[in-house]
PDB file of N, CA and C in Angstrom:
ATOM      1  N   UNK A   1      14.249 -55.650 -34.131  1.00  0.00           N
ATOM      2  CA  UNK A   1      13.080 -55.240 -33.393  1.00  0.00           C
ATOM      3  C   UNK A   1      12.828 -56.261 -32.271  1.00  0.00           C
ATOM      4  N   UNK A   2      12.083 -55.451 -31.116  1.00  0.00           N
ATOM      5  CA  UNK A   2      12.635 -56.957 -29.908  1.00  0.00           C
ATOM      6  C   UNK A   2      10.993 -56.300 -29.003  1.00  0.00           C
ATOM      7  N   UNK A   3       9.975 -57.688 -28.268  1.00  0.00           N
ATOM      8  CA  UNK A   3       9.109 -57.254 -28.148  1.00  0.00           C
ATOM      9  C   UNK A   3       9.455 -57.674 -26.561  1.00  0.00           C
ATOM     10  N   UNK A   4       8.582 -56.919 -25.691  1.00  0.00           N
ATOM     11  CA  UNK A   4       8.711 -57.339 -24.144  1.00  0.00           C
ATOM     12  C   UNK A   4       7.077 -58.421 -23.975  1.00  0.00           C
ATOM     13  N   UNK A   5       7.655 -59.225 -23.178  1.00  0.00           N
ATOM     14  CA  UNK A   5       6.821 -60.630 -23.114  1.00  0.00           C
ATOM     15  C   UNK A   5       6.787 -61.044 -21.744  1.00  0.00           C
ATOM     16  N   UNK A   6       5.498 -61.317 -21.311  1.00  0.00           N
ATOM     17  CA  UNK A   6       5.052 -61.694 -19.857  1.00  0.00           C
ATOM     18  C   UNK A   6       5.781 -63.595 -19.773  1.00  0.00           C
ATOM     19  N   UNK A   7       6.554 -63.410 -19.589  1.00  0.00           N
ATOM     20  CA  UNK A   7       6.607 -65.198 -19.325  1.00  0.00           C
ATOM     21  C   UNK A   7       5.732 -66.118 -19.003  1.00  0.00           C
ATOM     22  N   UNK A   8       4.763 -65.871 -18.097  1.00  0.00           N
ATOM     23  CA  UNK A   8       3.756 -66.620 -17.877  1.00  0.00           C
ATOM     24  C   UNK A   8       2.911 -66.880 -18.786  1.00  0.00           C
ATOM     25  N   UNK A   9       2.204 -65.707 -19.699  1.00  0.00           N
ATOM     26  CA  UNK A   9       0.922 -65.701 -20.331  1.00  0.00           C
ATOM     27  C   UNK A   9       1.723 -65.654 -22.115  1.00  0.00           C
ATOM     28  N   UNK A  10       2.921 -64.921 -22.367  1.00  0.00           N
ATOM     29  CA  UNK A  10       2.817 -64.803 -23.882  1.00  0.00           C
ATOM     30  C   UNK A  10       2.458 -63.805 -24.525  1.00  0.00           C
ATOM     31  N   UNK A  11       1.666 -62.933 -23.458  1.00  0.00           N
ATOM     32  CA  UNK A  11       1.337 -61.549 -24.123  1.00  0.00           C
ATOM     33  C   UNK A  11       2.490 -60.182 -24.063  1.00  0.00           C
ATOM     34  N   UNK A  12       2.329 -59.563 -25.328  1.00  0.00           N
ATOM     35  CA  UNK A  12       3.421 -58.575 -25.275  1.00  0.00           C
ATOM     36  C   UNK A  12       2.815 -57.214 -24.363  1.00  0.00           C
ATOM     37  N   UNK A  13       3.521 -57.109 -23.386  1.00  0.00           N
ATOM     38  CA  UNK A  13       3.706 -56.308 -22.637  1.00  0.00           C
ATOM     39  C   UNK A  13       4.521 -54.803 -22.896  1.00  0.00           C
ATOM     40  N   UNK A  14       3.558 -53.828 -22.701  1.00  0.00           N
ATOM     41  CA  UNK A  14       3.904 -52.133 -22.859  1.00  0.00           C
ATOM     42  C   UNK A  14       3.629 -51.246 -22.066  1.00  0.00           C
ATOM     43  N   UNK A  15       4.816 -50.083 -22.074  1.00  0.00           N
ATOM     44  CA  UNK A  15       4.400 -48.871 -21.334  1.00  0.00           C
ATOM     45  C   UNK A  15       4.041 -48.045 -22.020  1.00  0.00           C
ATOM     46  N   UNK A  16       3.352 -48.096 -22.726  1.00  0.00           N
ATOM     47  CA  UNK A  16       2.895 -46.787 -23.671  1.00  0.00           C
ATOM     48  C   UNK A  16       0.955 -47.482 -24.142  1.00  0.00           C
ATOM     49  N   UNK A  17       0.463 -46.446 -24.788  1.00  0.00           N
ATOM     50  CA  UNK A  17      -0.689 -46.703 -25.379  1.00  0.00           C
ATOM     51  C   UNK A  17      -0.852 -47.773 -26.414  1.00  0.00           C
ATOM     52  N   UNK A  18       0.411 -48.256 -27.291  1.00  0.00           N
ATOM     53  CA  UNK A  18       0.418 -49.309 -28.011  1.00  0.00           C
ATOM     54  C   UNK A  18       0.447 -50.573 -27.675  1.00  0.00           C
ATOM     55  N   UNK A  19      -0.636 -51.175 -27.889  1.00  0.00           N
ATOM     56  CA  UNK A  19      -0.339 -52.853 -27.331  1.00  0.00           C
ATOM     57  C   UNK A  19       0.459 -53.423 -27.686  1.00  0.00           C
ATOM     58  N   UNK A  20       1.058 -53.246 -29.258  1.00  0.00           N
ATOM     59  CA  UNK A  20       1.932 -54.265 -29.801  1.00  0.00           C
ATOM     60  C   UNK A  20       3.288 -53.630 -30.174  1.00  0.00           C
ATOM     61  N   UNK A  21       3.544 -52.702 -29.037  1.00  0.00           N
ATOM     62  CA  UNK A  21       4.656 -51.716 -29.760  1.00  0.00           C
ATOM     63  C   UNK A  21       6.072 -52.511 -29.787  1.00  0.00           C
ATOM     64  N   UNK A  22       6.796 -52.338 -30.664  1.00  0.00           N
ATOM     65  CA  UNK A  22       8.208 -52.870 -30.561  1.00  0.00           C
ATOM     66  C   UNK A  22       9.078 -52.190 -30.579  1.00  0.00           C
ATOM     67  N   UNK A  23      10.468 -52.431 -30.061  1.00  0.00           N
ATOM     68  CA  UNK A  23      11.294 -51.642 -29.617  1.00  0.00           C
ATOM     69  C   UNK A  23      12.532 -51.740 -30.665  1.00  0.00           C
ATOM     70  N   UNK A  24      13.497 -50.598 -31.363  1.00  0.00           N
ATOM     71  CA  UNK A  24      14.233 -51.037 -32.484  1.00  0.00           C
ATOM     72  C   UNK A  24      15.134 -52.172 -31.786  1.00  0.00           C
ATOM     73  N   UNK A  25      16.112 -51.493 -30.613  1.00  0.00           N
ATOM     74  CA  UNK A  25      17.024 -52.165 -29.816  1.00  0.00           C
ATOM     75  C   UNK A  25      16.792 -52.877 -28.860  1.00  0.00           C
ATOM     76  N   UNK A  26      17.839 -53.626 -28.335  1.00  0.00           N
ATOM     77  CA  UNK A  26      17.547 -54.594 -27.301  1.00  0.00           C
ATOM     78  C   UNK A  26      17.643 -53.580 -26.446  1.00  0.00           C
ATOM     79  N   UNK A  27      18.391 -52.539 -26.145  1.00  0.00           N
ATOM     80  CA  UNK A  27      18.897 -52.013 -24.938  1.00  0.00           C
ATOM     81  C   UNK A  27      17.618 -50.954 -24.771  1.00  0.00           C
ATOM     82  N   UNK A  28      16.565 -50.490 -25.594  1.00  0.00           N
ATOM     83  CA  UNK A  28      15.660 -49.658 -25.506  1.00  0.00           C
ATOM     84  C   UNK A  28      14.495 -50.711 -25.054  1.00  0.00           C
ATOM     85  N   UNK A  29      14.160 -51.799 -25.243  1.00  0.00           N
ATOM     86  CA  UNK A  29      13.417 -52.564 -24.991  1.00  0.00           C
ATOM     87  C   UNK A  29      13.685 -52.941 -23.603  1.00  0.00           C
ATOM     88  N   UNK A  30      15.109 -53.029 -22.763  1.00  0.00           N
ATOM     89  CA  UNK A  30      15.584 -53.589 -21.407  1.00  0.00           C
ATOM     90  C   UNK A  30      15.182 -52.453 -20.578  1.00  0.00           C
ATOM     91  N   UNK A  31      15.597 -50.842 -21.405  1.00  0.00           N
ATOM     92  CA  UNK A  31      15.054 -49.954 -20.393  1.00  0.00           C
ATOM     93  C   UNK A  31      13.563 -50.018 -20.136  1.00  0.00           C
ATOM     94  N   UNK A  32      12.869 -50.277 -21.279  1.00  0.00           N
ATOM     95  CA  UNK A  32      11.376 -50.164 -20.790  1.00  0.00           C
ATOM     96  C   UNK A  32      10.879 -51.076 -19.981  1.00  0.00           C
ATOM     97  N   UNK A  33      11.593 -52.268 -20.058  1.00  0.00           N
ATOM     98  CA  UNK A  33      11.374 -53.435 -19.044  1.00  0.00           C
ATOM     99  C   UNK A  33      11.688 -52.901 -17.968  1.00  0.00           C
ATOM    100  N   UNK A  34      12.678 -51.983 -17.369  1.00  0.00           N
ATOM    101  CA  UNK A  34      13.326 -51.436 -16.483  1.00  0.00           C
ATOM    102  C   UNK A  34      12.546 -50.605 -15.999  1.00  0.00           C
ATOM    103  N   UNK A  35      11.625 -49.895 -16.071  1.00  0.00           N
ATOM    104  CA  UNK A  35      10.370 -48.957 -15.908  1.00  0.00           C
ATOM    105  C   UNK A  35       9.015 -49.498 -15.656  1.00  0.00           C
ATOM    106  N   UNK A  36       9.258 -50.475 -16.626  1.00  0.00           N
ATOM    107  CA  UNK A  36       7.551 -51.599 -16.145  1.00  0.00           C
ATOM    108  C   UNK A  36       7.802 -52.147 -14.668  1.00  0.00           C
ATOM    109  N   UNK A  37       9.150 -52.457 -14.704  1.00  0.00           N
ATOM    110  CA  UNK A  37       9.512 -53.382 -13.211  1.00  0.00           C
ATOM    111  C   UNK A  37       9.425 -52.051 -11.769  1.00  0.00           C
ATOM    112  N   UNK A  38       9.878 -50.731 -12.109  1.00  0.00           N
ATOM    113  CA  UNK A  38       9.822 -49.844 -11.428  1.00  0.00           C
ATOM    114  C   UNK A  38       8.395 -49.703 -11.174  1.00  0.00           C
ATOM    115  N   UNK A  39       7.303 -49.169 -12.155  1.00  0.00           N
ATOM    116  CA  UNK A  39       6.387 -48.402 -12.194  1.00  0.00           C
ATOM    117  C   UNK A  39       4.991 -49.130 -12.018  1.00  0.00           C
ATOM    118  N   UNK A  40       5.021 -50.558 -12.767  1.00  0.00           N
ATOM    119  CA  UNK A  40       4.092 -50.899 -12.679  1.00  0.00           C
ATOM    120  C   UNK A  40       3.537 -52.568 -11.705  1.00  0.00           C
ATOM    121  N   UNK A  41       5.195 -52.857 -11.268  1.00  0.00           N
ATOM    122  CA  UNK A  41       5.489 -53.752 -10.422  1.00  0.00           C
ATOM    123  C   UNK A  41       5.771 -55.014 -10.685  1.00  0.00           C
ATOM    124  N   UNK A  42       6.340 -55.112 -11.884  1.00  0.00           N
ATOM    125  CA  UNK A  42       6.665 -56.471 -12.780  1.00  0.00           C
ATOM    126  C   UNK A  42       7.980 -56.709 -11.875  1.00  0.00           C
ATOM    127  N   UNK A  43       8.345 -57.879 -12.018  1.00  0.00           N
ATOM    128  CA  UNK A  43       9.649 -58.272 -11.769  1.00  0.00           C
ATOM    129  C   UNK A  43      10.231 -58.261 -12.703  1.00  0.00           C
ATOM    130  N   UNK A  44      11.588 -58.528 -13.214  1.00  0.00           N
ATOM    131  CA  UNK A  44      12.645 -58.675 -14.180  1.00  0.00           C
ATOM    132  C   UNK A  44      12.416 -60.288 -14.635  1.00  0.00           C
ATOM    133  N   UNK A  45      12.144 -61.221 -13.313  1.00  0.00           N
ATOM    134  CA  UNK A  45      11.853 -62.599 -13.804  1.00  0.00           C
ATOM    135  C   UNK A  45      10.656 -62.764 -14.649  1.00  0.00           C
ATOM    136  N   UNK A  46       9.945 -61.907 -14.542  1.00  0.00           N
ATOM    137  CA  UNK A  46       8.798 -62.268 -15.251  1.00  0.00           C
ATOM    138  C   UNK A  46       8.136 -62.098 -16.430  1.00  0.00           C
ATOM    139  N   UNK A  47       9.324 -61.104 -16.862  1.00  0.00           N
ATOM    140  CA  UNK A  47       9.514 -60.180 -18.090  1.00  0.00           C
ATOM    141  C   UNK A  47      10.504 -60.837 -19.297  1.00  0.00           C
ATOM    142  N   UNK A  48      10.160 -61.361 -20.378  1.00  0.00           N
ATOM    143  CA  UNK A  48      11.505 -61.805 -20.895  1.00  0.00           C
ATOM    144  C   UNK A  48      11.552 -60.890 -22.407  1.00  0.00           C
ATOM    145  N   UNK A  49      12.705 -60.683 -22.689  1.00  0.00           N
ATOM    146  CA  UNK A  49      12.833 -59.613 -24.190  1.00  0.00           C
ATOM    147  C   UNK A  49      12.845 -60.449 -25.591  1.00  0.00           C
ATOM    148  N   UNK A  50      12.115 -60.468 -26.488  1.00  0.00           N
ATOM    149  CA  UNK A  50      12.300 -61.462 -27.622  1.00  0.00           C
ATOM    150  C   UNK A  50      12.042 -60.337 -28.724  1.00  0.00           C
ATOM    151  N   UNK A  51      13.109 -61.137 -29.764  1.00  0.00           N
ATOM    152  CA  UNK A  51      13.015 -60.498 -30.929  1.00  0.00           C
ATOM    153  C   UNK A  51      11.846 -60.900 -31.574  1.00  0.00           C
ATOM    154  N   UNK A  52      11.565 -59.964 -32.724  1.00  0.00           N
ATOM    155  CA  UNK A  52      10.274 -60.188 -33.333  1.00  0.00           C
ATOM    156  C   UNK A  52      10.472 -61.448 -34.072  1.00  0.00           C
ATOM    157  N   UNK A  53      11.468 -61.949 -34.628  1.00  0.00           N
ATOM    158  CA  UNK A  53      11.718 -62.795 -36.011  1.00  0.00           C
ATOM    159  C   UNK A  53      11.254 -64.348 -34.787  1.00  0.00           C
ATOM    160  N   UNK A  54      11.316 -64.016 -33.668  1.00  0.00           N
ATOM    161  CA  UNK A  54      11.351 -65.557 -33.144  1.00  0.00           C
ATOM    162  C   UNK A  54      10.092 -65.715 -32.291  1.00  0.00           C
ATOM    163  N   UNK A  55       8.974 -64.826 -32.317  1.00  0.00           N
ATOM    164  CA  UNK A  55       8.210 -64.187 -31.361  1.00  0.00           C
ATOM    165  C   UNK A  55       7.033 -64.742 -31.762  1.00  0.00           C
ATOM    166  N   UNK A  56       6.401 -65.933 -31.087  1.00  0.00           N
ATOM    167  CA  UNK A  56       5.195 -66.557 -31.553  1.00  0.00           C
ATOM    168  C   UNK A  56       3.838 -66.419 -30.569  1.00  0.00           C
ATOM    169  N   UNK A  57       3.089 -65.531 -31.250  1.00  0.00           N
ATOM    170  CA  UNK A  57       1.821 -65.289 -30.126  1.00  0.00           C
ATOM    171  C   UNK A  57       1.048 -66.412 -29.596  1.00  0.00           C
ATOM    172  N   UNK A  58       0.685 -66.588 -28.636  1.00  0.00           N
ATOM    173  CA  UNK A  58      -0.232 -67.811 -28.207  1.00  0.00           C
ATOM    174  C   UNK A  58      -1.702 -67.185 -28.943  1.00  0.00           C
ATOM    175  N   UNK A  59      -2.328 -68.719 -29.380  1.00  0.00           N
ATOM    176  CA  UNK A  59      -3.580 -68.175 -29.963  1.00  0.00           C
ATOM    177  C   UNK A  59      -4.573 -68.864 -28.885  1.00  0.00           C
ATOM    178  N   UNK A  60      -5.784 -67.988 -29.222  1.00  0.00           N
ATOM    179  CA  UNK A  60      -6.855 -68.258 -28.673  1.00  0.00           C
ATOM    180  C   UNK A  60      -7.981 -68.654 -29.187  1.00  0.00           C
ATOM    181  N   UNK A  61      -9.232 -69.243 -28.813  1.00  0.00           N
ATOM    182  CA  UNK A  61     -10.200 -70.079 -29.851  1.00  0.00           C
ATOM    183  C   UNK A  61     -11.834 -68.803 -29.751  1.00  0.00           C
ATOM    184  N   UNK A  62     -12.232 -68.194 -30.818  1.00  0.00           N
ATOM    185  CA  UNK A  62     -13.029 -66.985 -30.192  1.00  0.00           C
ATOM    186  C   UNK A  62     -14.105 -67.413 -31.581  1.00  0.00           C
ATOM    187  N   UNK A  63     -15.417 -66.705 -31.237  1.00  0.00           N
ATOM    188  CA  UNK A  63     -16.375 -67.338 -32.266  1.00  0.00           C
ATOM    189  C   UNK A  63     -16.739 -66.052 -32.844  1.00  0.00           C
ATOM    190  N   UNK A  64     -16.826 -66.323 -33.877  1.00  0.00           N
ATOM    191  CA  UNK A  64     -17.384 -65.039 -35.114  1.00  0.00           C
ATOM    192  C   UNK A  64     -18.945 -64.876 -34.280  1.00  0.00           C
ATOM    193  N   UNK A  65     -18.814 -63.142 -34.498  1.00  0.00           N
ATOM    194  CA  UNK A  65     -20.041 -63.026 -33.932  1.00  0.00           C
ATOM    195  C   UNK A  65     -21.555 -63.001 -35.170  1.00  0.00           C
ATOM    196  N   UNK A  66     -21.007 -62.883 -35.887  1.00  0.00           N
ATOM    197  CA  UNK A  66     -22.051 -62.908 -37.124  1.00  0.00           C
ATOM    198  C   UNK A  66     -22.478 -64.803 -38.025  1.00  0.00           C
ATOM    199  N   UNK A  67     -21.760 -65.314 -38.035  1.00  0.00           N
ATOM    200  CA  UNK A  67     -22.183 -66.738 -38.180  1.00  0.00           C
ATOM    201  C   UNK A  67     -22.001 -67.633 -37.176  1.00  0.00           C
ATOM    202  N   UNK A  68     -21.135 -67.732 -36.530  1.00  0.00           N
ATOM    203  CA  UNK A  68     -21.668 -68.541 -34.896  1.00  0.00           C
ATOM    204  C   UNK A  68     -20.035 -69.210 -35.267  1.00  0.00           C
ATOM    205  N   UNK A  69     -19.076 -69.418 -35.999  1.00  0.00           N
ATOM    206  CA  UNK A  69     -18.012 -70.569 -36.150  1.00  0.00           C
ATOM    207  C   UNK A  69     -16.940 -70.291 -35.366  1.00  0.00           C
ATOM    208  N   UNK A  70     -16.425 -70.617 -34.806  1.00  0.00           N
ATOM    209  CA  UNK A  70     -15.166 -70.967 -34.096  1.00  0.00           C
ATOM    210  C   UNK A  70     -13.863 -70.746 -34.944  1.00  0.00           C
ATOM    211  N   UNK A  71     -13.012 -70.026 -34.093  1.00  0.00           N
ATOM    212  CA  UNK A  71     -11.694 -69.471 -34.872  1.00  0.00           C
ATOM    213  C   UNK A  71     -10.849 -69.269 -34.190  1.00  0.00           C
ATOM    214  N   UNK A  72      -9.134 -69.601 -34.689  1.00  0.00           N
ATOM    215  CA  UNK A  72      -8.067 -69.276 -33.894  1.00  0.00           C
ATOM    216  C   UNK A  72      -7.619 -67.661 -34.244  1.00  0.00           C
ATOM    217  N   UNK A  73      -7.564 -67.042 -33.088  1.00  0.00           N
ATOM    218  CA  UNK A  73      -7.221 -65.849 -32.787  1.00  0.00           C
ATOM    219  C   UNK A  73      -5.750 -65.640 -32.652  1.00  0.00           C
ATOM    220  N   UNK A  74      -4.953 -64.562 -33.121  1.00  0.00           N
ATOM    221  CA  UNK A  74      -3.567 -64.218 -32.026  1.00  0.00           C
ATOM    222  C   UNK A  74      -4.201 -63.395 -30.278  1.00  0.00           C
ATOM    223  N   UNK A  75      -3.889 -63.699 -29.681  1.00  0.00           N
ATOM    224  CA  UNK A  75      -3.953 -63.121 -28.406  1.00  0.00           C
ATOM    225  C   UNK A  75      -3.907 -61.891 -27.927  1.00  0.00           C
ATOM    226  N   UNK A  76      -2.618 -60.913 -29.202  1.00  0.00           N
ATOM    227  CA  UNK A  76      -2.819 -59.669 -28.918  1.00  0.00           C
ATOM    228  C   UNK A  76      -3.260 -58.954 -29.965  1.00  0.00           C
ATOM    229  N   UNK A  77      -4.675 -59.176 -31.036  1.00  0.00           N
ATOM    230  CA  UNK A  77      -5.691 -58.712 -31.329  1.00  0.00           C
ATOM    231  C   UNK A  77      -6.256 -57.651 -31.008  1.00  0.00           C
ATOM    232  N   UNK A  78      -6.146 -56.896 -30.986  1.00  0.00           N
ATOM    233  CA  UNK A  78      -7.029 -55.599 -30.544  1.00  0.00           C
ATOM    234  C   UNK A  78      -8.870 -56.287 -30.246  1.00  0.00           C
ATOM    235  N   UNK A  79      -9.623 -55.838 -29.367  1.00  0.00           N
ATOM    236  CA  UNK A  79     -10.986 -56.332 -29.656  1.00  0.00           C
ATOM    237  C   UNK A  79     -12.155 -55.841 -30.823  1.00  0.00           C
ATOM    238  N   UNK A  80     -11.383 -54.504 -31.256  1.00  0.00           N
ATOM    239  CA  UNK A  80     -12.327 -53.885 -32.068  1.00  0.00           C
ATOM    240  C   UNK A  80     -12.040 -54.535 -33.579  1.00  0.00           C
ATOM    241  N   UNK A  81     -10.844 -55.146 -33.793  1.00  0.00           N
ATOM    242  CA  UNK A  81     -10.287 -56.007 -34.824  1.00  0.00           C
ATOM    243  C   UNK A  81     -10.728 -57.143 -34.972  1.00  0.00           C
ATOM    244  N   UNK A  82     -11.568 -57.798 -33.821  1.00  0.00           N
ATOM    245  CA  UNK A  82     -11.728 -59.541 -34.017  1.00  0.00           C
ATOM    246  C   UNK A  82     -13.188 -59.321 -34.411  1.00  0.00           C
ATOM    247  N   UNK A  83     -13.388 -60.412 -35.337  1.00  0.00           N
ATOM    248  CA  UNK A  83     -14.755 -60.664 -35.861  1.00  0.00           C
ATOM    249  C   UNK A  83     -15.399 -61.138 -34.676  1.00  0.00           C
ATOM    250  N   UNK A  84     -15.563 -61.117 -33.470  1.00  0.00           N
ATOM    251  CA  UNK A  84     -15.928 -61.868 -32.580  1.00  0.00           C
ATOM    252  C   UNK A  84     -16.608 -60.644 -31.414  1.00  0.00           C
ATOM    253  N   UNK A  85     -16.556 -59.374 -31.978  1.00  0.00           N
ATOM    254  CA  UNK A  85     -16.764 -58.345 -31.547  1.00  0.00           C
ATOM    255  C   UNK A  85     -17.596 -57.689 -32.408  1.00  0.00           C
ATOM    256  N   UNK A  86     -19.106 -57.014 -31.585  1.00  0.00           N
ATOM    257  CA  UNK A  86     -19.505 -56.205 -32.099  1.00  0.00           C
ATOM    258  C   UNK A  86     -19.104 -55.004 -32.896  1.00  0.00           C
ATOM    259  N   UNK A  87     -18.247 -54.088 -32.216  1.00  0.00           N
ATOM    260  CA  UNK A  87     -17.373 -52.807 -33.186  1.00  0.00           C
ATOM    261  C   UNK A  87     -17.091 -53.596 -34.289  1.00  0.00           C
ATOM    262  N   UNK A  88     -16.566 -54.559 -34.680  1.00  0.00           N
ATOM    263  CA  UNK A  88     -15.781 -54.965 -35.554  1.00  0.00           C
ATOM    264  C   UNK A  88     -16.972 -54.937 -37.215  1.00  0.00           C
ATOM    265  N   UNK A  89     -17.945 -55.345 -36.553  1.00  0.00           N
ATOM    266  CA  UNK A  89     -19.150 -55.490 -37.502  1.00  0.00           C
ATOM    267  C   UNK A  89     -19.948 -54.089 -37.399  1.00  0.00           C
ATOM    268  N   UNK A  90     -19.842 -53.707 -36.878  1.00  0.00           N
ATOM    269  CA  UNK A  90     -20.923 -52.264 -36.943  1.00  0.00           C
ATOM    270  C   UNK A  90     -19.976 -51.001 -37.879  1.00  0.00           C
ATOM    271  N   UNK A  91     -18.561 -50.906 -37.799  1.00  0.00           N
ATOM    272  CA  UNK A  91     -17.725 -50.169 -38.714  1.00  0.00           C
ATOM    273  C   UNK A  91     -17.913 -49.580 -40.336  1.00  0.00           C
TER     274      UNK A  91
END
């Protein structure tokens, strides 16, 4: 399984509705890179392909919205998923 990754930032990058979608193959993952670079104006440099087994999200520091504490996040979190979000508590 191989995820497409912004080089700069760490976040997994998609053409579809899934934020965290992964691709089985490398070569299905290069085409979609190949379409982001067409369609949505990425470069190829800026895009790099990583497998899942080696694929470490950058975290972020976000505060529970119900007791006030400070917490490390993964980055590509959905917002309705983080305790740090209203939806998350109103569910």
């Amino acid at each position: 399984m191989f995820y497409i990754v912004a080089k700069e930032t760490g976040l997994i990058v998609t053409d579809g509705p899934h934020k965290t979608r992964a691709y089985k193959t490398f070569g299905a993952a290069r085409a979609t890179r190949t379409r982001l670079c067409n369609k949505a104006g990425w470069s190829v440099n800026d895009l790099t392909i990583v497998d899942t087994r080696h694929y470490q999200a950058p975290m972020v520091e976000r505060t529970n919205l119900m007791t006030g504490k400070k917490f490390m996040e993964d980055v590509n979190t959905p917002y309705f998923c983080s305790p740090s979000s209203e939806s998350y508590w109103s569910m």
